[in-house]
N, C-alpha and C. Protein backbone atom coordinates (compact mmCIF):
# COMPACT_ATOMS: atom_id res chain seq x y z
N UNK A 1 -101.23 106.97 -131.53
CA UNK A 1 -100.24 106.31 -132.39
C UNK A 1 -98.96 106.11 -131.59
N UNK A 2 -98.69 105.02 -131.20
CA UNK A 2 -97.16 104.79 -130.50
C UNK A 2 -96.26 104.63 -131.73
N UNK A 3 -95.08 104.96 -131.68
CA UNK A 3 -93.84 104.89 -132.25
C UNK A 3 -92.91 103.73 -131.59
N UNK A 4 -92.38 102.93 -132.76
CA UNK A 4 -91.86 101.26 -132.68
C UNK A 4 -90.83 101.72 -131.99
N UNK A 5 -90.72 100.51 -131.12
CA UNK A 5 -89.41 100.35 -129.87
C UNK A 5 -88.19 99.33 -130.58
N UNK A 6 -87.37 100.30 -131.34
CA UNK A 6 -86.19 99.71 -131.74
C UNK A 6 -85.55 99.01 -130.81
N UNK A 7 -84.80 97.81 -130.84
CA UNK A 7 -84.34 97.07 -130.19
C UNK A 7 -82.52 97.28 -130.72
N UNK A 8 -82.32 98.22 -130.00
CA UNK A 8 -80.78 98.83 -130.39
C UNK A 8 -79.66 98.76 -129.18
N UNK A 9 -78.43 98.48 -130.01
CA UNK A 9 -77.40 98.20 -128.95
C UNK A 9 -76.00 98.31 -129.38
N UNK A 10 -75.00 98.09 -128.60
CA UNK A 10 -73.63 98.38 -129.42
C UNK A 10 -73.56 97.64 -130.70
N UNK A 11 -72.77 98.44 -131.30
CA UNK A 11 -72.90 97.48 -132.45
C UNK A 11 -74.02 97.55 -133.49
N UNK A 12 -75.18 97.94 -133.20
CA UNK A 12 -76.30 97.86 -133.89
C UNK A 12 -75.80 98.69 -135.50
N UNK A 13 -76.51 98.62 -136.82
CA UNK A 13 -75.89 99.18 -137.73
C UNK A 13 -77.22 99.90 -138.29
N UNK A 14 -77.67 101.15 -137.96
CA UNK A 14 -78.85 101.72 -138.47
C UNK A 14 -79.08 102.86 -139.81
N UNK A 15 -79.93 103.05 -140.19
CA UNK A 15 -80.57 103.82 -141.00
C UNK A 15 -80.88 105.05 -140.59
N UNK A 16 -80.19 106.18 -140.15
CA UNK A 16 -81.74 107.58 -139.75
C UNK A 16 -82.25 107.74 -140.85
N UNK A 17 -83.55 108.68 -140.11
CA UNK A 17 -83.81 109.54 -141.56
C UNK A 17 -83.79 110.28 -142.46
N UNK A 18 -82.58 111.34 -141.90
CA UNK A 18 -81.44 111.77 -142.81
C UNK A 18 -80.39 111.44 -142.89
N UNK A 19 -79.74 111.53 -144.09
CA UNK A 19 -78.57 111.12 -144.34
C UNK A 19 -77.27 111.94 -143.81
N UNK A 20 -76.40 111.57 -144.32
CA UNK A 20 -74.97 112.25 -143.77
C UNK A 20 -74.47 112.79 -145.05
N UNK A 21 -73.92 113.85 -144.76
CA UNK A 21 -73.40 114.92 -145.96
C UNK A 21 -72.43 114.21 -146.97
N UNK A 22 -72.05 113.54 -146.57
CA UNK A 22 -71.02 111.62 -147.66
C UNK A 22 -71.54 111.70 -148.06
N UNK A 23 -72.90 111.66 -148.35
CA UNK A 23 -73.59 110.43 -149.48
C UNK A 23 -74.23 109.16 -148.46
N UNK A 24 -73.89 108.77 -147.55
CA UNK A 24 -74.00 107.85 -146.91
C UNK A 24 -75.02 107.90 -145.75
N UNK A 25 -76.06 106.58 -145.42
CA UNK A 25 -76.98 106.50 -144.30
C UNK A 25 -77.31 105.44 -143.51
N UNK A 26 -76.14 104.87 -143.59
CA UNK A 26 -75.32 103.85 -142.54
C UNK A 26 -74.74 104.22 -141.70
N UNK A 27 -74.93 104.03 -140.52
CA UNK A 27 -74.26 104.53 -138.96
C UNK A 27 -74.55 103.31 -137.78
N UNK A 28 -73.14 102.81 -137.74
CA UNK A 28 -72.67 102.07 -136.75
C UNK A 28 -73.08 102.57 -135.10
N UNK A 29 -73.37 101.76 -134.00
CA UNK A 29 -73.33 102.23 -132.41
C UNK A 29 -72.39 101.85 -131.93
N UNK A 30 -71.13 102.67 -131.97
CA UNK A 30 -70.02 102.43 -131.02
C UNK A 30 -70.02 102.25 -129.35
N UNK A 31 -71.13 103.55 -129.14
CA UNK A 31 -71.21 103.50 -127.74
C UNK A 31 -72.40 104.13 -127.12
N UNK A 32 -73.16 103.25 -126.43
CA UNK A 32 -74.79 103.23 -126.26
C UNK A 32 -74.63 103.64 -124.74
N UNK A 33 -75.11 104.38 -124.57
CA UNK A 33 -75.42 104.98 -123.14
C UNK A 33 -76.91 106.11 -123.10
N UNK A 34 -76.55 106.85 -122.10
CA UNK A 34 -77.38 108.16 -122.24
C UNK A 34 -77.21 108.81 -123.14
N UNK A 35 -75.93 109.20 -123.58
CA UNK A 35 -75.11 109.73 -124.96
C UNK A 35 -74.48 108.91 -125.73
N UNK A 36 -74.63 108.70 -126.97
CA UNK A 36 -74.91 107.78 -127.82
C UNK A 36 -73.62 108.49 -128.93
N UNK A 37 -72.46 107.22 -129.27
CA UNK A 37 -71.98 107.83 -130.01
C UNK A 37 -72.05 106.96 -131.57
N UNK A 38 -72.50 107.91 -132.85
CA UNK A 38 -72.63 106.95 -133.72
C UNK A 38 -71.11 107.18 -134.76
N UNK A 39 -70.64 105.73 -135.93
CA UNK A 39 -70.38 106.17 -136.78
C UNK A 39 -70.55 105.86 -138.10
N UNK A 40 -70.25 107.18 -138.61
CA UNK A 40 -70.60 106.88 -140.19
C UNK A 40 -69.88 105.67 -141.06
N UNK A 41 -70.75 105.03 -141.86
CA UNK A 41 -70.15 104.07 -142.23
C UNK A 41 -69.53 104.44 -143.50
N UNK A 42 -69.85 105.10 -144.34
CA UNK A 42 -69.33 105.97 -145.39
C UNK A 42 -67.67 106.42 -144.92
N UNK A 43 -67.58 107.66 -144.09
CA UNK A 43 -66.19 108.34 -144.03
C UNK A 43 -65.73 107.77 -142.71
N UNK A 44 -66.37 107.44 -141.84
CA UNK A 44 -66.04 107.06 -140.57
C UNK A 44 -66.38 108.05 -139.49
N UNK A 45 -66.69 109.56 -139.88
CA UNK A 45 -66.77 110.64 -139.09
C UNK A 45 -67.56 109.71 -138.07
N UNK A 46 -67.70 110.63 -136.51
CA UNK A 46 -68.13 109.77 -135.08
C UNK A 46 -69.15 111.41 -134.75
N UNK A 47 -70.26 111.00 -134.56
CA UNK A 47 -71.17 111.91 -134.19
C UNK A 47 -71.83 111.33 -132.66
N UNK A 48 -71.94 112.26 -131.81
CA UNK A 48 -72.44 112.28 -130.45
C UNK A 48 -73.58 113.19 -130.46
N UNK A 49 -74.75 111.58 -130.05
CA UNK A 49 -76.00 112.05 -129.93
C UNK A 49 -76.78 112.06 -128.58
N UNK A 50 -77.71 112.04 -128.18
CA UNK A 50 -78.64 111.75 -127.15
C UNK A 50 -79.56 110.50 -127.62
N UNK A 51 -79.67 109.88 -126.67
CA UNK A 51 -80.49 109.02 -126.62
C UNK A 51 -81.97 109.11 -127.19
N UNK A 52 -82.51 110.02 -126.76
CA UNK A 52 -84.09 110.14 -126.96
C UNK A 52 -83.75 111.05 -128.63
N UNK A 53 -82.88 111.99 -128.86
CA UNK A 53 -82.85 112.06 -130.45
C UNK A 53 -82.22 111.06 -131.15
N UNK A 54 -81.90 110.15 -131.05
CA UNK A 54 -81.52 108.70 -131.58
C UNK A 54 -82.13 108.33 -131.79
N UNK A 55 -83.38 107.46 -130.85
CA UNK A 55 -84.67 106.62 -131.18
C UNK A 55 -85.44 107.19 -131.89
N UNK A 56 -85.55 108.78 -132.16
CA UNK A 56 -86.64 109.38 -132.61
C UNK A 56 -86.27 109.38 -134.30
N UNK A 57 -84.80 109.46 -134.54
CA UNK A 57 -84.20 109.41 -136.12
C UNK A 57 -83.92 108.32 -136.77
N UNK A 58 -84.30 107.14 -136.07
CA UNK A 58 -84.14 105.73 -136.75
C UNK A 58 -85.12 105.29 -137.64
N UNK A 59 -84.60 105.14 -138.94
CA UNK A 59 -85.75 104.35 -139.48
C UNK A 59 -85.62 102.66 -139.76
N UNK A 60 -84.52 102.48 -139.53
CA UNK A 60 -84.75 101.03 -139.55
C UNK A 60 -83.45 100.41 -138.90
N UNK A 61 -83.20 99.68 -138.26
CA UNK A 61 -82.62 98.62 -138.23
C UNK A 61 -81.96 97.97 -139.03
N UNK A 62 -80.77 97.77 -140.03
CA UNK A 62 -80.51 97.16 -140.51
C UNK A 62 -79.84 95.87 -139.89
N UNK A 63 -78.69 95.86 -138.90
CA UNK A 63 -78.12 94.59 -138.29
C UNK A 63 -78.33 94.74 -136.75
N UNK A 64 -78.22 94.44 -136.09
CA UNK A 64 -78.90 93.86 -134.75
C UNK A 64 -77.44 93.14 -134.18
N UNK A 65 -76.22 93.70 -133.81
CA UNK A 65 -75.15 93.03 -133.53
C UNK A 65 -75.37 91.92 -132.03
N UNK A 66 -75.85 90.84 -131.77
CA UNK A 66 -76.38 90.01 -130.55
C UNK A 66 -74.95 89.48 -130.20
N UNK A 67 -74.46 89.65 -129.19
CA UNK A 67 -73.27 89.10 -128.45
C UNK A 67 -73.62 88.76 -127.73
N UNK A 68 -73.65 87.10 -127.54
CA UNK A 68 -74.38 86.42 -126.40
C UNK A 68 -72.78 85.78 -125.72
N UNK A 69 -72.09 86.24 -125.76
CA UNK A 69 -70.61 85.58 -125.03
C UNK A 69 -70.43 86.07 -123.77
């Protein structure tokens, strides 16, 4: 069974699969690297993740921010 290759990037606006202690399970990608910083879209709190536990807590994709400039 492979696990789907999110197509994620700054900007991206995702879903994990748990939520955030808000109420809220919207989280913005401020800053995509090896260490990944997300934020909540609810309070704004900024959580610093890892990469490989990032991809593994996404369940969906909601916006796909494409900056082709």
């Amino acid at each position: 069974m492979s696990k789907p290759d999110f197509q994620i990037q700054k900007g991206s606006v995702l879903v994990l699969k748990k939520g955030h202690p808000c109420g809220e399970n919207l989280w913005e990608i401020t800053s995509f690297g090896v260490i990944c910083k997300i934020k909540c879209l609810g309070c704004g709190r900024i959580v610093i993740i890892d990469r490989t536990d990032l991809k593994k807590r996404i369940k969906k994709v909601v916006i796909n921010d494409e900056d082709n400039s």
